[in-house]
N, C-alpha and C. Protein backbone atom coordinates (compact mmCIF):
# COMPACT_ATOMS: atom_id res chain seq x y z
N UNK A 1 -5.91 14.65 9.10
CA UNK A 1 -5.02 13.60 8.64
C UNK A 1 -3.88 14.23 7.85
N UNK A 2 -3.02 13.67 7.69
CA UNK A 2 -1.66 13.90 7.49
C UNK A 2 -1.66 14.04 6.07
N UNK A 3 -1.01 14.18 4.63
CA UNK A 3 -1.34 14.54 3.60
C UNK A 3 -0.73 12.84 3.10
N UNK A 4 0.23 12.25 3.59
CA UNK A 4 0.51 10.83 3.53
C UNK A 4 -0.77 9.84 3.70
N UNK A 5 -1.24 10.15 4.84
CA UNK A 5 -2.59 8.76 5.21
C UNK A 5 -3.74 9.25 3.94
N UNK A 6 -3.83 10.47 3.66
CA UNK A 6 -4.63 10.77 3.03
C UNK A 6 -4.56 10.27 1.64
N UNK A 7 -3.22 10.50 0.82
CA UNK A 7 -2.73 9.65 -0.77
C UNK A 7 -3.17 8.34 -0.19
N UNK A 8 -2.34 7.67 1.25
CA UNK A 8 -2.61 6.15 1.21
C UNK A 8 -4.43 5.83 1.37
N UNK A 9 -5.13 6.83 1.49
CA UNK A 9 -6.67 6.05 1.67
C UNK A 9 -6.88 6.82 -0.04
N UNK A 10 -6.85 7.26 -1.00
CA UNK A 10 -7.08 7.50 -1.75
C UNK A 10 -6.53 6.55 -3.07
N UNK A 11 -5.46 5.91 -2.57
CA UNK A 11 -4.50 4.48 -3.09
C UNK A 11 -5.05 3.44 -2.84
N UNK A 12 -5.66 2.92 -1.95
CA UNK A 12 -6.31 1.95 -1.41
C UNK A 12 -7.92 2.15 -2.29
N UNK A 13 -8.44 3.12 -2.50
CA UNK A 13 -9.45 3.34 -2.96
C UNK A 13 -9.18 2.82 -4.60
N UNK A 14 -8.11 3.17 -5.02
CA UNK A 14 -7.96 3.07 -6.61
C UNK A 14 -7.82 1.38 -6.31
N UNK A 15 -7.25 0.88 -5.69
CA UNK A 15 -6.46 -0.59 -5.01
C UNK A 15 -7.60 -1.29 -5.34
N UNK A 16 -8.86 -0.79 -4.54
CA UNK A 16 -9.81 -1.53 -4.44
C UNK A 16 -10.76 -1.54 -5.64
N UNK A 17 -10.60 -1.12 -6.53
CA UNK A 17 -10.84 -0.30 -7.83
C UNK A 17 -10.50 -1.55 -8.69
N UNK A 18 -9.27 -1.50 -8.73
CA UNK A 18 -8.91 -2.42 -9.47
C UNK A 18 -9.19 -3.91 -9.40
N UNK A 19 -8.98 -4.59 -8.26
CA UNK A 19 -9.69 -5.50 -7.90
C UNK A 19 -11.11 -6.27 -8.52
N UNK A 20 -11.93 -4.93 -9.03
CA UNK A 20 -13.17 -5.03 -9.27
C UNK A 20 -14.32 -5.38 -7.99
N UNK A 21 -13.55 -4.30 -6.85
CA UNK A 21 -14.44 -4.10 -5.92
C UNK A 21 -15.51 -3.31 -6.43
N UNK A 22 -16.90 -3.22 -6.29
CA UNK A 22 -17.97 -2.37 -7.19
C UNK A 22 -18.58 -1.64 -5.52
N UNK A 23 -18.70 -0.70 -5.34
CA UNK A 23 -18.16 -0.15 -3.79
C UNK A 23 -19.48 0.81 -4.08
N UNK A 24 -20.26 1.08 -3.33
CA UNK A 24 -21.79 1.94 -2.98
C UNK A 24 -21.64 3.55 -3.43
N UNK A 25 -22.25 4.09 -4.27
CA UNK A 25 -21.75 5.56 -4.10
C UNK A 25 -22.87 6.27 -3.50
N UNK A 26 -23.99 5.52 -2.89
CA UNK A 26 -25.42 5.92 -2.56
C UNK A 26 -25.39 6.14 -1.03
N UNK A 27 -25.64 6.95 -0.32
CA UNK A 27 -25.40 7.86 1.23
C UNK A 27 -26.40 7.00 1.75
N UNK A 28 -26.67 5.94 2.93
CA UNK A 28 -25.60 6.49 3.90
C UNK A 28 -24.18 5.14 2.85
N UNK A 29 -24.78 4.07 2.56
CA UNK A 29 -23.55 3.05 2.46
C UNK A 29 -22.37 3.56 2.02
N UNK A 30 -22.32 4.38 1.09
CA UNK A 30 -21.12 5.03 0.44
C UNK A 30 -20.50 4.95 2.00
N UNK A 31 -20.69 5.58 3.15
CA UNK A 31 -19.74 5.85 4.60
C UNK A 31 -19.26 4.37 4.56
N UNK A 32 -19.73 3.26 4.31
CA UNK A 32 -19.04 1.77 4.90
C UNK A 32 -18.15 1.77 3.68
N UNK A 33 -18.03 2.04 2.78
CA UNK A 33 -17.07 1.43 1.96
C UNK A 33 -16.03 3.06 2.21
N UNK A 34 -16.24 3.99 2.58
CA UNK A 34 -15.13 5.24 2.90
C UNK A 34 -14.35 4.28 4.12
N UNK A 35 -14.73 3.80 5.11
CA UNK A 35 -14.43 3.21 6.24
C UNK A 35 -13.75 1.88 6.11
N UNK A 36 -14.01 1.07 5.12
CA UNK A 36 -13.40 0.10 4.63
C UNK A 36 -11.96 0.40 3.96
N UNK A 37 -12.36 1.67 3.13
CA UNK A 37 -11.03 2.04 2.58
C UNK A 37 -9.92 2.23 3.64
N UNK A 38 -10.77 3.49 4.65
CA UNK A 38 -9.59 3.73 5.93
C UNK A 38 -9.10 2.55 6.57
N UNK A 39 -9.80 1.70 6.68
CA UNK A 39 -8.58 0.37 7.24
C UNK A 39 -7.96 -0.34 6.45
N UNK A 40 -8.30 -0.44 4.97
CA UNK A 40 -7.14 -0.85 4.27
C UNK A 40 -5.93 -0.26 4.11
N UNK A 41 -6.44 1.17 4.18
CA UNK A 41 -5.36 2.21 4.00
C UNK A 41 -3.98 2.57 5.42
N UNK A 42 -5.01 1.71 6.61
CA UNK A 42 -3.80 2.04 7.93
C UNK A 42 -3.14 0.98 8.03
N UNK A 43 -3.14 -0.46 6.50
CA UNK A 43 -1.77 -0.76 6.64
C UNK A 43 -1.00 -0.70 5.74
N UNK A 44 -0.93 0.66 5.35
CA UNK A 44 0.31 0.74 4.29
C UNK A 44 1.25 0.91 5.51
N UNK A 45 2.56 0.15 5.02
CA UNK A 45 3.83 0.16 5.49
C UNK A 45 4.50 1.42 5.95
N UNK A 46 4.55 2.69 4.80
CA UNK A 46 5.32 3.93 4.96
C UNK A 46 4.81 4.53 6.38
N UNK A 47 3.70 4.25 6.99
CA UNK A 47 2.75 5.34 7.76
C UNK A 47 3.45 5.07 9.43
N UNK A 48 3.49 6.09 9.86
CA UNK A 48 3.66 6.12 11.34
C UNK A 48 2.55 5.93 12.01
N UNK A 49 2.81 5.27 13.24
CA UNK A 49 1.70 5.24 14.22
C UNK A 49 0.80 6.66 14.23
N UNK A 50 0.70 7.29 14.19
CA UNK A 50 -0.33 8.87 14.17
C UNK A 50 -1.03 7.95 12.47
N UNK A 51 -0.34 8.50 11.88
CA UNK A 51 -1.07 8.46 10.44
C UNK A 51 -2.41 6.86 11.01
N UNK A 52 -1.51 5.70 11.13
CA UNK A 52 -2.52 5.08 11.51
C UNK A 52 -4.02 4.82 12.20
N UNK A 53 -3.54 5.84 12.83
CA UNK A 53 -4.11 6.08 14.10
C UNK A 53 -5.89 6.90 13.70
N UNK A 54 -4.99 7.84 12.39
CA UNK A 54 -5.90 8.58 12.14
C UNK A 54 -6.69 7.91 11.51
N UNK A 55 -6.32 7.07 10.44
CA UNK A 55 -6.80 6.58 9.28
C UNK A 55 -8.12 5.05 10.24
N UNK A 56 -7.96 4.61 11.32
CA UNK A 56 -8.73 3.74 11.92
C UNK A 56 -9.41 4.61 12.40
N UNK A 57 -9.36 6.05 13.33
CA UNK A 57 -10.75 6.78 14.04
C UNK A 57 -11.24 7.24 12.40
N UNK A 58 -10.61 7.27 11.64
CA UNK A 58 -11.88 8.16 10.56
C UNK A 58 -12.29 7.06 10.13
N UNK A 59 -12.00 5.81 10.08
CA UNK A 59 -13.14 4.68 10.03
C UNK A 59 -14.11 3.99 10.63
N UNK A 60 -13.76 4.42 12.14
CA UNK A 60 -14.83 4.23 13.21
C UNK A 60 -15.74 5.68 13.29
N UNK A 61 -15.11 6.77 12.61
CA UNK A 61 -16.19 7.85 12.53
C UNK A 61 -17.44 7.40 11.66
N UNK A 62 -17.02 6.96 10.53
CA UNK A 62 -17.97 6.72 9.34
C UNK A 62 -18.92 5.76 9.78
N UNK A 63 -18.63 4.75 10.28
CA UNK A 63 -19.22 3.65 10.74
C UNK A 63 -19.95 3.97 11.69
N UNK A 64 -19.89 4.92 12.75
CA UNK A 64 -20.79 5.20 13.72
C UNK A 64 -21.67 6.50 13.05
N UNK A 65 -21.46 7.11 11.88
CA UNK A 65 -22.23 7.96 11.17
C UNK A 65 -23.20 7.33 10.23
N UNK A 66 -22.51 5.92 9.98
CA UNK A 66 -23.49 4.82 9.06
C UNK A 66 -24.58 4.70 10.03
N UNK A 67 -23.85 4.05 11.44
CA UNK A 67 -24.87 3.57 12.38
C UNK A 67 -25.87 4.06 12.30
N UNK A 68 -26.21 5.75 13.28
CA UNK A 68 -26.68 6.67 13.39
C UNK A 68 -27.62 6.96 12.12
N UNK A 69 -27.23 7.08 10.99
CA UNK A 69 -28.23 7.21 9.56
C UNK A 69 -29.38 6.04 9.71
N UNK A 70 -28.65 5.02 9.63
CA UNK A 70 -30.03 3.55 9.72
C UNK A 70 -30.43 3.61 10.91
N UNK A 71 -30.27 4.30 12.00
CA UNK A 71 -31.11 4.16 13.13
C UNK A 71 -32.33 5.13 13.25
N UNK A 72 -32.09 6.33 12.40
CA UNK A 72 -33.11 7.64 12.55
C UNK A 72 -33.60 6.90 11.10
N UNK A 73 -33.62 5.79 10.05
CA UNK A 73 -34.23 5.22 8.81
C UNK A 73 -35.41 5.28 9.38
N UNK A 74 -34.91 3.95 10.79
CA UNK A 74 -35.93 2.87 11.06
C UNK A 74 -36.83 3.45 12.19
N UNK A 75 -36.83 4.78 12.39
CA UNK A 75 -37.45 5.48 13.47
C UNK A 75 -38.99 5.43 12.79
């Protein structure tokens, strides 16, 4: 990721911060709220299509790494 998408998912993180989002820091969930951040974060305005681009597959990464964790839980 670009060093831009990266401030904007790290902005979105403080964003959501403020809010008084109270967000998982415990593995696997901590990945759904990293993944939540990345799509808040692919709509900041400044970002080009790439940056976007990136910032939604590294949220479908996490999410299919969440998946994958609760599926080998419940084995």
């Amino acid at each position: 990721m670009s060093m831009l998408a990266c401030l904007a998912h790290e902005i979105a993180h403080a964003e959501r911060f403020e809010i008084g989002y109270d967000r998982p820091f415990e593995f696997p969930d901590s990945l759904i709220d990293e993944a939540e951040t990345s799509l808040r974060a692919s709509f900041t305005r400044v970002l080009i299509p790439r940056d976007r681009q990136d910032l939604v597959e590294d949220a479908r990464d996490r999410l299919i790494q969440w998946l994958a964790t609760r599926m080998q839980e419940t084995r």
